[in-house]
N, C-alpha and C. Protein backbone atom coordinates (compact mmCIF):
# COMPACT_ATOMS: atom_id res chain seq x y z
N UNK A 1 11.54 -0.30 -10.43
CA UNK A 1 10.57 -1.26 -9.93
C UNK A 1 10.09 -2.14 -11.08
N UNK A 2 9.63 -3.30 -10.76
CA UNK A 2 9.17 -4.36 -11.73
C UNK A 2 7.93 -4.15 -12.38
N UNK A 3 7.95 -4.15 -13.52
CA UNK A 3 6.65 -3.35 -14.07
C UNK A 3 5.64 -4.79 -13.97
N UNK A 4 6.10 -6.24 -13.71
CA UNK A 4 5.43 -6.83 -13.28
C UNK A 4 4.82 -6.96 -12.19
N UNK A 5 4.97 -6.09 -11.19
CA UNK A 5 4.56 -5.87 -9.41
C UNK A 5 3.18 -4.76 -10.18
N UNK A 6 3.60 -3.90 -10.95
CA UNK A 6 2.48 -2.69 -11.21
C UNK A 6 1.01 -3.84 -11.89
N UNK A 7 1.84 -4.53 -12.88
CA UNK A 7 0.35 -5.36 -13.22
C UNK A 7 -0.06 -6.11 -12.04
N UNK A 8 0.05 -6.34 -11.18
CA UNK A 8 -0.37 -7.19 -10.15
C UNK A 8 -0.89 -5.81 -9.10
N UNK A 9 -0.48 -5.04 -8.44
CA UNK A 9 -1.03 -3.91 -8.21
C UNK A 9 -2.28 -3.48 -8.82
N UNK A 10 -2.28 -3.00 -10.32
CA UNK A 10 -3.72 -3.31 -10.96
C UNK A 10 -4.61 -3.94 -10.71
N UNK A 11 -3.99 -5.23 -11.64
CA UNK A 11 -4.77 -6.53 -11.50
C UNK A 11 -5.43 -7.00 -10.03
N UNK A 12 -4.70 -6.88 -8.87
CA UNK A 12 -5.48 -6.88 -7.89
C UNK A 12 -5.84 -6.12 -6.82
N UNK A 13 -6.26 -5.03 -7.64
CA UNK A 13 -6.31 -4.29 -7.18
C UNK A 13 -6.45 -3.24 -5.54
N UNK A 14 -4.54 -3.33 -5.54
CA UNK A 14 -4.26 -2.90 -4.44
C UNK A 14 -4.92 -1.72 -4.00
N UNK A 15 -5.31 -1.70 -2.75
CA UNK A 15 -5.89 0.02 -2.01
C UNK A 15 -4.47 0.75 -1.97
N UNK A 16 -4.60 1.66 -1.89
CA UNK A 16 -3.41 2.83 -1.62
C UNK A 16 -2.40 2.18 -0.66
N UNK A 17 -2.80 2.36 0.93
CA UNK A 17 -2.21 1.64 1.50
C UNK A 17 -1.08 0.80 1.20
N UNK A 18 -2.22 -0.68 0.85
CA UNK A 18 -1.40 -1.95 0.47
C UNK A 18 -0.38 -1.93 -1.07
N UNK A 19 -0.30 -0.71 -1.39
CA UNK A 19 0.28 -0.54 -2.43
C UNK A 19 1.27 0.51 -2.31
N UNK A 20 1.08 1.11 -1.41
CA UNK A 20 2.50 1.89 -0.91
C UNK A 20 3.41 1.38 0.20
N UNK A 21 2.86 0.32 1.01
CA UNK A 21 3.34 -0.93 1.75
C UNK A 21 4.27 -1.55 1.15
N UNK A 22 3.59 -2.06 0.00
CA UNK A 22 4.72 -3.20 -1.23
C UNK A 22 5.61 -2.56 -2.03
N UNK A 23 5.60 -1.49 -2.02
CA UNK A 23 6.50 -0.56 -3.27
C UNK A 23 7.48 -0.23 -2.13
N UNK A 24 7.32 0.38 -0.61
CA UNK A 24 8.57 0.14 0.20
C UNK A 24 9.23 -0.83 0.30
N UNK A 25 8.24 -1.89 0.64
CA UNK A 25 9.08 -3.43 0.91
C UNK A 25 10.20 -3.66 0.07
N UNK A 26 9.37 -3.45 -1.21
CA UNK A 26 10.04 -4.07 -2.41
C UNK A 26 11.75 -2.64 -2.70
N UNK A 27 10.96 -1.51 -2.66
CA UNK A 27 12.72 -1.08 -2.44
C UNK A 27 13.78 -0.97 -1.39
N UNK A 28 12.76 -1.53 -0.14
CA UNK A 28 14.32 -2.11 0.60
C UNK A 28 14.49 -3.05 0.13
N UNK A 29 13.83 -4.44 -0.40
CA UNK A 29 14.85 -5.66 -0.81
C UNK A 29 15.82 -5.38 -2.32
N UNK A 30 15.54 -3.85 -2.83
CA UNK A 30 16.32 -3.76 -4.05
C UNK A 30 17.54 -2.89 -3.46
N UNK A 31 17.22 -2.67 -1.89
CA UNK A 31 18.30 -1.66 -1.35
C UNK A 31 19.46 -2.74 -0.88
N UNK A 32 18.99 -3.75 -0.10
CA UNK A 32 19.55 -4.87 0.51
C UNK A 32 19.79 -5.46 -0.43
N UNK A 33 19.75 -6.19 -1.52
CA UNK A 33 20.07 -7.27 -2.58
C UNK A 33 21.16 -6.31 -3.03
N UNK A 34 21.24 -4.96 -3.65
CA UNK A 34 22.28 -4.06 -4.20
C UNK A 34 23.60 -4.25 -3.50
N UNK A 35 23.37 -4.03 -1.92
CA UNK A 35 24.17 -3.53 -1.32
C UNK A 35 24.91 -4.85 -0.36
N UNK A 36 24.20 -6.28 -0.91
CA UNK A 36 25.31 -6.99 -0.46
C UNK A 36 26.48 -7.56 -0.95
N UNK A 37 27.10 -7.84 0.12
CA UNK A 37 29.11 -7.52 -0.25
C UNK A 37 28.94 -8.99 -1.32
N UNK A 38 30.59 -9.04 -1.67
CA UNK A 38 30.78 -10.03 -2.77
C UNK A 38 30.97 -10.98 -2.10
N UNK A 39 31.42 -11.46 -0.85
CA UNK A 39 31.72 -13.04 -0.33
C UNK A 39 30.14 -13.29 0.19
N UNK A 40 29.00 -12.60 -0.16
CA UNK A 40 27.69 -13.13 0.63
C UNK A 40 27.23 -14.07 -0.08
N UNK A 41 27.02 -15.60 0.33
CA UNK A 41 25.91 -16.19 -0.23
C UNK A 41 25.36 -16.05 -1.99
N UNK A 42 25.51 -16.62 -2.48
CA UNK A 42 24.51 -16.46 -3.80
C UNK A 42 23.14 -16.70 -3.53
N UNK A 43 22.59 -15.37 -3.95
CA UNK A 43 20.83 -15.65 -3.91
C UNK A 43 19.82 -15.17 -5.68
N UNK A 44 18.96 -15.82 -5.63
CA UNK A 44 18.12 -15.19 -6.54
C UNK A 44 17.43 -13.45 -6.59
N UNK A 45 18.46 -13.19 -7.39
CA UNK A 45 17.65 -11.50 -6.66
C UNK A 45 16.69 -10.98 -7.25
N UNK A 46 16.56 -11.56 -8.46
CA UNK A 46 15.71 -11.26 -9.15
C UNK A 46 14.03 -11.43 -8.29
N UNK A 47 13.86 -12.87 -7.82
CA UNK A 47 13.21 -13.72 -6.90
C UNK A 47 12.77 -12.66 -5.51
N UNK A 48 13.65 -12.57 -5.13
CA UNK A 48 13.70 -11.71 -4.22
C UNK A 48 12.99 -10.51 -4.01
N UNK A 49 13.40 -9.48 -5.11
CA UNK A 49 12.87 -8.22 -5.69
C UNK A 49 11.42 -8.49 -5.84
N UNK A 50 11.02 -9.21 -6.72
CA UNK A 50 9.33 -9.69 -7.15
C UNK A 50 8.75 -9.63 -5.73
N UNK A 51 9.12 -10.73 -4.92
CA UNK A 51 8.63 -11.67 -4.11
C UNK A 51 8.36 -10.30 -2.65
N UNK A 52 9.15 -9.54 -2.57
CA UNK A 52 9.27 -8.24 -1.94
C UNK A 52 7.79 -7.25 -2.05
N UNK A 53 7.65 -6.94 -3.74
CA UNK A 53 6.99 -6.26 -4.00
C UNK A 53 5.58 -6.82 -4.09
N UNK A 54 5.70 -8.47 -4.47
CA UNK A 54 3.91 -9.19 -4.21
C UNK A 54 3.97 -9.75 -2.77
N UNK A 55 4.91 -9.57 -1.85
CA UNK A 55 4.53 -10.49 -0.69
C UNK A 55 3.14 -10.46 -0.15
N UNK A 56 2.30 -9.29 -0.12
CA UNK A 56 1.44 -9.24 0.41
C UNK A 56 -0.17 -9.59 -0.59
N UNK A 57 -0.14 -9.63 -2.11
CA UNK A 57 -0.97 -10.03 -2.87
C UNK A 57 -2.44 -10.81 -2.35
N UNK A 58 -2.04 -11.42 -1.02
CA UNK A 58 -2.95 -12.02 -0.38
C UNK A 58 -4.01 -10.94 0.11
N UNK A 59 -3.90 -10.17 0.62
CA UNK A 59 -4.00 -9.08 0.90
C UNK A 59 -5.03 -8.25 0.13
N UNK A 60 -5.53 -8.56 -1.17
CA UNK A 60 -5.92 -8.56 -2.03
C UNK A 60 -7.21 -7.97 -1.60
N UNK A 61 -8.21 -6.99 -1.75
CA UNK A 61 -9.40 -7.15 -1.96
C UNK A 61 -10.28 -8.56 -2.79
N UNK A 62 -9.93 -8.54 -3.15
CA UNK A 62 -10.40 -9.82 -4.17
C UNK A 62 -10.35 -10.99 -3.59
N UNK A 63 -9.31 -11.13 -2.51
CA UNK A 63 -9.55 -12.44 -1.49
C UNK A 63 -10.20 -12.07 -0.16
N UNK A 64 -10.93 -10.92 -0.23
CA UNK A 64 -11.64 -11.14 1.06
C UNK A 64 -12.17 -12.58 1.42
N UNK A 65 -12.51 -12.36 2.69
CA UNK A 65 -13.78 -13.48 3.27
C UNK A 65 -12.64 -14.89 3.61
N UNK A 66 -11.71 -14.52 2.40
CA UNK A 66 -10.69 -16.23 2.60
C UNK A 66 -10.40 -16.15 3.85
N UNK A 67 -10.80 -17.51 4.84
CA UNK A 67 -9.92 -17.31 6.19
C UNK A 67 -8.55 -17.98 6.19
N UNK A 68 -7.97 -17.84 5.27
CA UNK A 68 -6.73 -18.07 5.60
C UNK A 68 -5.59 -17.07 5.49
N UNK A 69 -4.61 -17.29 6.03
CA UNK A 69 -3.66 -15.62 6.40
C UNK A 69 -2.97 -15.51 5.15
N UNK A 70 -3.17 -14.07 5.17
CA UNK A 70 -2.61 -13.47 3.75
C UNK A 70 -1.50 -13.90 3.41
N UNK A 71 -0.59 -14.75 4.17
CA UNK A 71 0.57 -15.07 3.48
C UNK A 71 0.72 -16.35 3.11
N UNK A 72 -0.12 -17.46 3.42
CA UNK A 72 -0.27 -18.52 2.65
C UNK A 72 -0.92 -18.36 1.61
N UNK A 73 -1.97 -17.22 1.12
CA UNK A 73 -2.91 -16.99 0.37
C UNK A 73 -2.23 -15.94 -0.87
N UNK A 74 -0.96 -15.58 -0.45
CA UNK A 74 -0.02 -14.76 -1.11
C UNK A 74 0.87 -16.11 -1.89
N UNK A 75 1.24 -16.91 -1.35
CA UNK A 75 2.40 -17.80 -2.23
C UNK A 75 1.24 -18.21 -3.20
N UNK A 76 0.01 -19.02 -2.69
CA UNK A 76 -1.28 -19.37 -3.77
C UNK A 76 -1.49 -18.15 -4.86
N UNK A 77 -1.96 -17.86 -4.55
CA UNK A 77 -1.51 -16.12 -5.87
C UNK A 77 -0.71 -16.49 -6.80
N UNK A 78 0.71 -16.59 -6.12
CA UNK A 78 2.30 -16.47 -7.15
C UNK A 78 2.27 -17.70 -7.57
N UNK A 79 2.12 -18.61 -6.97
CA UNK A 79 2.19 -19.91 -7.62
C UNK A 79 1.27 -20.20 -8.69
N UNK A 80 -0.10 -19.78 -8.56
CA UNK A 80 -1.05 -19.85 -9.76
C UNK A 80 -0.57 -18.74 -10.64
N UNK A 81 -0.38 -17.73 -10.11
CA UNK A 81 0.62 -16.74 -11.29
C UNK A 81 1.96 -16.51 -12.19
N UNK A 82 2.55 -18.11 -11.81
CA UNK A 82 3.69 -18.36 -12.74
C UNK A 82 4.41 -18.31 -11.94
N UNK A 83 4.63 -17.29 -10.84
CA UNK A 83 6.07 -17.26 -9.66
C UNK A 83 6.18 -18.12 -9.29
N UNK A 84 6.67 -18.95 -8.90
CA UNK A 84 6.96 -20.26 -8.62
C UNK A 84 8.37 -20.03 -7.56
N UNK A 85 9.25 -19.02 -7.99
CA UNK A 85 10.66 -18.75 -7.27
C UNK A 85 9.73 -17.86 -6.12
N UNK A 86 9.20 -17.05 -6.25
CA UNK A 86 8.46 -16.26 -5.24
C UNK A 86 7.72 -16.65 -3.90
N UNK A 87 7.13 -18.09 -4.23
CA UNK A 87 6.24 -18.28 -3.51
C UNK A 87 6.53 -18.93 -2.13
N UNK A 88 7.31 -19.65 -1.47
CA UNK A 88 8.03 -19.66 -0.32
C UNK A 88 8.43 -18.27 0.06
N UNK A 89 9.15 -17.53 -0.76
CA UNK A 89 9.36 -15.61 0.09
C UNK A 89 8.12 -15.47 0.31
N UNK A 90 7.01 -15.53 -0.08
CA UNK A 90 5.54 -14.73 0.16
C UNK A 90 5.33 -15.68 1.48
N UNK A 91 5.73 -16.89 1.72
CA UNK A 91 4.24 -17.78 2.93
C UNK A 91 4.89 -17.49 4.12
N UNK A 92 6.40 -17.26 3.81
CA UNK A 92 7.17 -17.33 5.11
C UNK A 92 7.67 -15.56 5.98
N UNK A 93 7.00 -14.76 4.79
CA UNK A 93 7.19 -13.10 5.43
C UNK A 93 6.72 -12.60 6.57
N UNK A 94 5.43 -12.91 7.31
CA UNK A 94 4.78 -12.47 8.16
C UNK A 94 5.48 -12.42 9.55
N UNK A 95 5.17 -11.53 10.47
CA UNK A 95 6.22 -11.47 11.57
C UNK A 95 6.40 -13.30 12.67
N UNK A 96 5.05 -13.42 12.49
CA UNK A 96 4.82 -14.39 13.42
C UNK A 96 4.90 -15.96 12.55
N UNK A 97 5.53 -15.96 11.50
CA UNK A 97 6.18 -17.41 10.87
C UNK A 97 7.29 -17.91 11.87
N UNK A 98 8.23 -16.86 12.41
CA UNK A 98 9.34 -17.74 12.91
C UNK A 98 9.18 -18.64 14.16
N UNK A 99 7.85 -18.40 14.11
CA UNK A 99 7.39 -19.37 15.70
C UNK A 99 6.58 -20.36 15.30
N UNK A 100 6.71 -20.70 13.68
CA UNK A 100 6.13 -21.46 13.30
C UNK A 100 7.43 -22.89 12.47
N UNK A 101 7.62 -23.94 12.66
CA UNK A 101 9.10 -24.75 12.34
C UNK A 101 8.81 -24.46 10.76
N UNK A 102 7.23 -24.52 10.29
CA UNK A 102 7.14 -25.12 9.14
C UNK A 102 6.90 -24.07 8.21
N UNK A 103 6.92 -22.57 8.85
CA UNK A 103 6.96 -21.54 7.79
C UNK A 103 8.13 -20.76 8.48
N UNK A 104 8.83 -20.72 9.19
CA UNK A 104 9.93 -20.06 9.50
C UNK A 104 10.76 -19.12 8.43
N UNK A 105 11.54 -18.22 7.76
CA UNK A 105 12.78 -18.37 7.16
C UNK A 105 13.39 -19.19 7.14
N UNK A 106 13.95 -19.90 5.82
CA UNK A 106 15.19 -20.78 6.24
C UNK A 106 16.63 -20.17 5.19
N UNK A 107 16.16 -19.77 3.86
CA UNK A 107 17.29 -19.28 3.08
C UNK A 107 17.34 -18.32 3.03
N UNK A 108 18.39 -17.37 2.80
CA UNK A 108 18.85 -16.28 2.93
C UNK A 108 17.92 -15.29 1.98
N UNK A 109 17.01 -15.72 0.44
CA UNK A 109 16.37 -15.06 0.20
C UNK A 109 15.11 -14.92 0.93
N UNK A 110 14.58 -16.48 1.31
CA UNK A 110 13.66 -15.68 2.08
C UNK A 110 13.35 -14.95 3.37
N UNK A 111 14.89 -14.97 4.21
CA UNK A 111 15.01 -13.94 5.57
C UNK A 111 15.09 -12.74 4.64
N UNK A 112 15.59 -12.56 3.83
CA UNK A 112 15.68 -11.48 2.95
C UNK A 112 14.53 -10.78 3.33
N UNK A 113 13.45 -11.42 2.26
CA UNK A 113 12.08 -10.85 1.90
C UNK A 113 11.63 -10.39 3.47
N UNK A 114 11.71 -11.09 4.13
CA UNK A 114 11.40 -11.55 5.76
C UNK A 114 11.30 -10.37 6.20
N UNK A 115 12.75 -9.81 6.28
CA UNK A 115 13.40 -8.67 6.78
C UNK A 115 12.99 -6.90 6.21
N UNK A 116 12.65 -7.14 4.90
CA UNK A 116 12.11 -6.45 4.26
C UNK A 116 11.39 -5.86 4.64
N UNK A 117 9.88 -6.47 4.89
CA UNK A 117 8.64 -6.95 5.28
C UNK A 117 8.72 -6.31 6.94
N UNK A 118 9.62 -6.73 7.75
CA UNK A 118 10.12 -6.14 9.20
C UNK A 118 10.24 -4.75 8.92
N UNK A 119 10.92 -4.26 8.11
CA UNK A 119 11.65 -2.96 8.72
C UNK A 119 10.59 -1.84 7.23
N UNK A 120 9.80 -2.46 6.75
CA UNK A 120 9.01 -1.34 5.67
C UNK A 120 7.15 -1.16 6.28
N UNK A 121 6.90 -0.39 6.43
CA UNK A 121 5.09 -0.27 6.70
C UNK A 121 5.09 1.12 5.62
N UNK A 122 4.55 2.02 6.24
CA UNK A 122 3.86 3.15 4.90
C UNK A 122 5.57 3.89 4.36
N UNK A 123 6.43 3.59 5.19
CA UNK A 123 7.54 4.06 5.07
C UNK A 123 9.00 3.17 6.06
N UNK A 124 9.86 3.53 5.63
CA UNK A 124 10.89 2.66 6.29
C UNK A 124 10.96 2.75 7.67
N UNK A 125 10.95 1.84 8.64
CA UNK A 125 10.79 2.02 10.26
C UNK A 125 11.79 0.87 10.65
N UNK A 126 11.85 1.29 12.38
CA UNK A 126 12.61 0.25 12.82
C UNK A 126 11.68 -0.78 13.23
N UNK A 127 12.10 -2.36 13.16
CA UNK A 127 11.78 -3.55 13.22
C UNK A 127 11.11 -3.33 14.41
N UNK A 128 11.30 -3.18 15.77
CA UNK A 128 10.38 -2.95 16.74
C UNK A 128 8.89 -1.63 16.43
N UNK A 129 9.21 -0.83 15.94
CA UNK A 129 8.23 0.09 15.77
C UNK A 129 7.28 -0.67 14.93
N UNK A 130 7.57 -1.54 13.79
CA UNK A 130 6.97 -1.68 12.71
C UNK A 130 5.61 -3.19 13.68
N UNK A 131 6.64 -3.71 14.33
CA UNK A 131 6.11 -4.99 15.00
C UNK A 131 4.98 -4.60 16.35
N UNK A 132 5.62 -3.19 16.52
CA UNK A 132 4.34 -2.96 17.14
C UNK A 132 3.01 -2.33 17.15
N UNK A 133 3.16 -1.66 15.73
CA UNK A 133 2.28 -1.34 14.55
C UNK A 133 1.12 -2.57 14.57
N UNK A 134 2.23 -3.65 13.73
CA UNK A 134 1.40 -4.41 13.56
C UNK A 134 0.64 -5.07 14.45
N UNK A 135 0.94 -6.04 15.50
CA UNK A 135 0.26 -6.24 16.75
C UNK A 135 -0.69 -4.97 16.95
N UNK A 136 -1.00 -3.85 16.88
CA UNK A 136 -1.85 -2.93 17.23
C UNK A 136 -3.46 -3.18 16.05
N UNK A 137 -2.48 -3.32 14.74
CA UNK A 137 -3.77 -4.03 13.70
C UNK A 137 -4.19 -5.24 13.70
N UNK A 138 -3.52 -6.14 14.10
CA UNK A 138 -3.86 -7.40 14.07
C UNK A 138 -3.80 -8.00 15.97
N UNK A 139 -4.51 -7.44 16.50
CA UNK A 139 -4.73 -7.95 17.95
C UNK A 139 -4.41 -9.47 18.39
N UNK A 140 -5.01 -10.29 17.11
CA UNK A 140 -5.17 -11.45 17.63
C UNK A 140 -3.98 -12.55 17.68
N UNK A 141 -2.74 -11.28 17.02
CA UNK A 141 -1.07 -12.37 16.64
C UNK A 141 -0.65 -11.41 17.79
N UNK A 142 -0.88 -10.34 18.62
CA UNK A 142 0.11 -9.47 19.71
C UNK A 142 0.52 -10.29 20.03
N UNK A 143 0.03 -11.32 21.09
CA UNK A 143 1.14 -12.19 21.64
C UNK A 143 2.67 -13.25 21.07
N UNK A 144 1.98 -13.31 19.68
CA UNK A 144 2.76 -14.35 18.88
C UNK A 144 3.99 -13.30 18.07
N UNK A 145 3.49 -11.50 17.70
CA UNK A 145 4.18 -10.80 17.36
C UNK A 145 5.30 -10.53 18.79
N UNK A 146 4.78 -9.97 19.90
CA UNK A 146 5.75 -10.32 21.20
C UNK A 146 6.65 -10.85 21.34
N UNK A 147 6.37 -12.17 20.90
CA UNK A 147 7.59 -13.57 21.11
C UNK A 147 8.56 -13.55 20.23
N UNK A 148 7.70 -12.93 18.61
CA UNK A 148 8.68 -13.64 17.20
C UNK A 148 9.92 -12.04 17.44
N UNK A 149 9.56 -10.85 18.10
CA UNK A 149 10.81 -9.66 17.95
C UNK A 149 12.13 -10.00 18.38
N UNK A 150 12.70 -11.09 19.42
CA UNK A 150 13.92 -11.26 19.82
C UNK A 150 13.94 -11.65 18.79
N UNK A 151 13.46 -12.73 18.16
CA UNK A 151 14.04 -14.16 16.92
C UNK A 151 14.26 -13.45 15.86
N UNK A 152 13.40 -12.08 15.26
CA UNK A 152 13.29 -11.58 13.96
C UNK A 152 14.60 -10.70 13.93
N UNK A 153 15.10 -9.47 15.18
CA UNK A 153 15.93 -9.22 15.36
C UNK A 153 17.43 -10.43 14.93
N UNK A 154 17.41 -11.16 15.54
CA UNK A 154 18.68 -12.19 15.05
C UNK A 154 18.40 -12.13 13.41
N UNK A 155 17.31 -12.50 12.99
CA UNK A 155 17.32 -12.52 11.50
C UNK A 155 18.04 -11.46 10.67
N UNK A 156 17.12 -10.12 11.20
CA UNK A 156 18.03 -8.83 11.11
C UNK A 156 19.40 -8.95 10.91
N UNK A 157 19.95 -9.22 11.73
CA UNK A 157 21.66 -9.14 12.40
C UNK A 157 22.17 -10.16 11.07
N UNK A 158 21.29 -11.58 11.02
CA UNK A 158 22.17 -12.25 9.58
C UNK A 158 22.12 -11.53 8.81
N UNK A 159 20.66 -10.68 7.89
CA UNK A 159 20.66 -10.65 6.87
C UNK A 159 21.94 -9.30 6.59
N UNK A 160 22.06 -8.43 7.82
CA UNK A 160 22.98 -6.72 7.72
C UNK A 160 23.89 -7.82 7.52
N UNK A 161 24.42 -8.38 7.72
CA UNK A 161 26.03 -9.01 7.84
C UNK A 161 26.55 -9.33 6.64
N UNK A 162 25.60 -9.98 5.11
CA UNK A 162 25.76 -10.00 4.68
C UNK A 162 25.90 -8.21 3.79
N UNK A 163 25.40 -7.62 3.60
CA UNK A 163 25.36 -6.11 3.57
C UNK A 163 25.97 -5.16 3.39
N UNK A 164 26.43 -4.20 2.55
CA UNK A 164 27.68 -3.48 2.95
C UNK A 164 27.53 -2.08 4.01
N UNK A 165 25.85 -1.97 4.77
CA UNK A 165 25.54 -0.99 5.33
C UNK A 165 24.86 -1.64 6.78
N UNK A 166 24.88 -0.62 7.94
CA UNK A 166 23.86 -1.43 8.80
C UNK A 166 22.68 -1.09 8.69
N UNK A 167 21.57 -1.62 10.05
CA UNK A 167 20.21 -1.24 9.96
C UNK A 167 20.21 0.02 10.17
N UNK A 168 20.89 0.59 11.61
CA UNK A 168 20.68 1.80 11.48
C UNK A 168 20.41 2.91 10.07
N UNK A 169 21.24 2.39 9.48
CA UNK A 169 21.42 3.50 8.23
C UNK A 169 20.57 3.00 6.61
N UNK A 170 19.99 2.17 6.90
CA UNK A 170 18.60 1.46 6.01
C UNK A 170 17.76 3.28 5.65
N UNK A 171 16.91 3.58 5.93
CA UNK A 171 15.85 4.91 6.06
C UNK A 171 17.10 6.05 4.83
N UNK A 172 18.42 6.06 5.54
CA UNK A 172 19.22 7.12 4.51
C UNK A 172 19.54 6.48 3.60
N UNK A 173 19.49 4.98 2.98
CA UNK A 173 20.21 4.22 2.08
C UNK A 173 18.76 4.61 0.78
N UNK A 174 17.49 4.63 1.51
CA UNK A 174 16.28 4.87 0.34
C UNK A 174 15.89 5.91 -0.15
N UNK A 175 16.73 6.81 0.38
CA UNK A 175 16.54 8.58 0.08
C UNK A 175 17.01 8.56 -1.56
């Protein structure tokens, strides 16, 4: 893991939780970046990996009260923090971006991060379990989490393809 994710963990000081959240995320996108084949796409993996492990920085104790959603408030973070490659993976992670044109996924790193973010909560889960997790904490996106599971699923399906493993077998790939 990036010993730069741990200073930021510190530094903003993540609760338990939100810090065992990002340390999954972040090793499925080091499971998925590893394990894709050689004709996939060139991506920043480095970018990737970071952007995995701070996606949620917004999240922050330290930004309470901000009303704006932790994941626009997450790229602001990285961007004032030098990430600059990071900060599109952070605005566009949340389940309910893809119903949005202007924060959607559009490159393969950031469905990456995207996907990540889908299939990790306190531990590795499937994309529906995780989506309905969330809708259970955040009441006020259920409907918008509802809509974005067909679309995020397709995301899913690109990002395994590139991959040398499927989803199913994600949970035994982190053992």
């Amino acid at each position: 893991m990036s010993t730069k994710a741990e200073g930021f963990f510190d530094r903003y000081r993540y609760p338990d939780w939100l810090e065992t959240h990002s340390r999954v995320v972040g090793a499925i996108a080091e499971a998925l970046v590893g394990a894709r084949r050689r004709d996939a796409p060139k991506i920043d993996a480095e970018a990737v990996v970071i952007a995995a492990y701070l996606h949620d920085v917004g999240r922050s104790p330290l930004l309470a009260g901000d009303p704006r959603d932790h994941n626009i408030l997450s790229g602001l973070v990285l961007a004032a923090e030098g990430q600059g490659a990071c900060v599109e993976l952070a605005r566009r992670h949340a389940i309910y971006t893809l119903l949005d044109p202007d924060l959607a996924p559009r490159t393969a790193e950031e469905k990456l991060v995207y996907v990540a973010d889908r299939r990790g909560g306190q531990s590795v889960e499937r994309l529906e379990e995780r989506a309905m997790d969330t809708a259970k904490r955040n009441p006020k996106y259920a409907a918008e989490i509802a809509r974005a599971i067909p679309l995020a699923k397709a995301i899913e399906r690109e990002v395994f393809a590139d991959v040398s493993f499927g989803p199913d077998e994600l949970a035994e790939k982190m053992r």
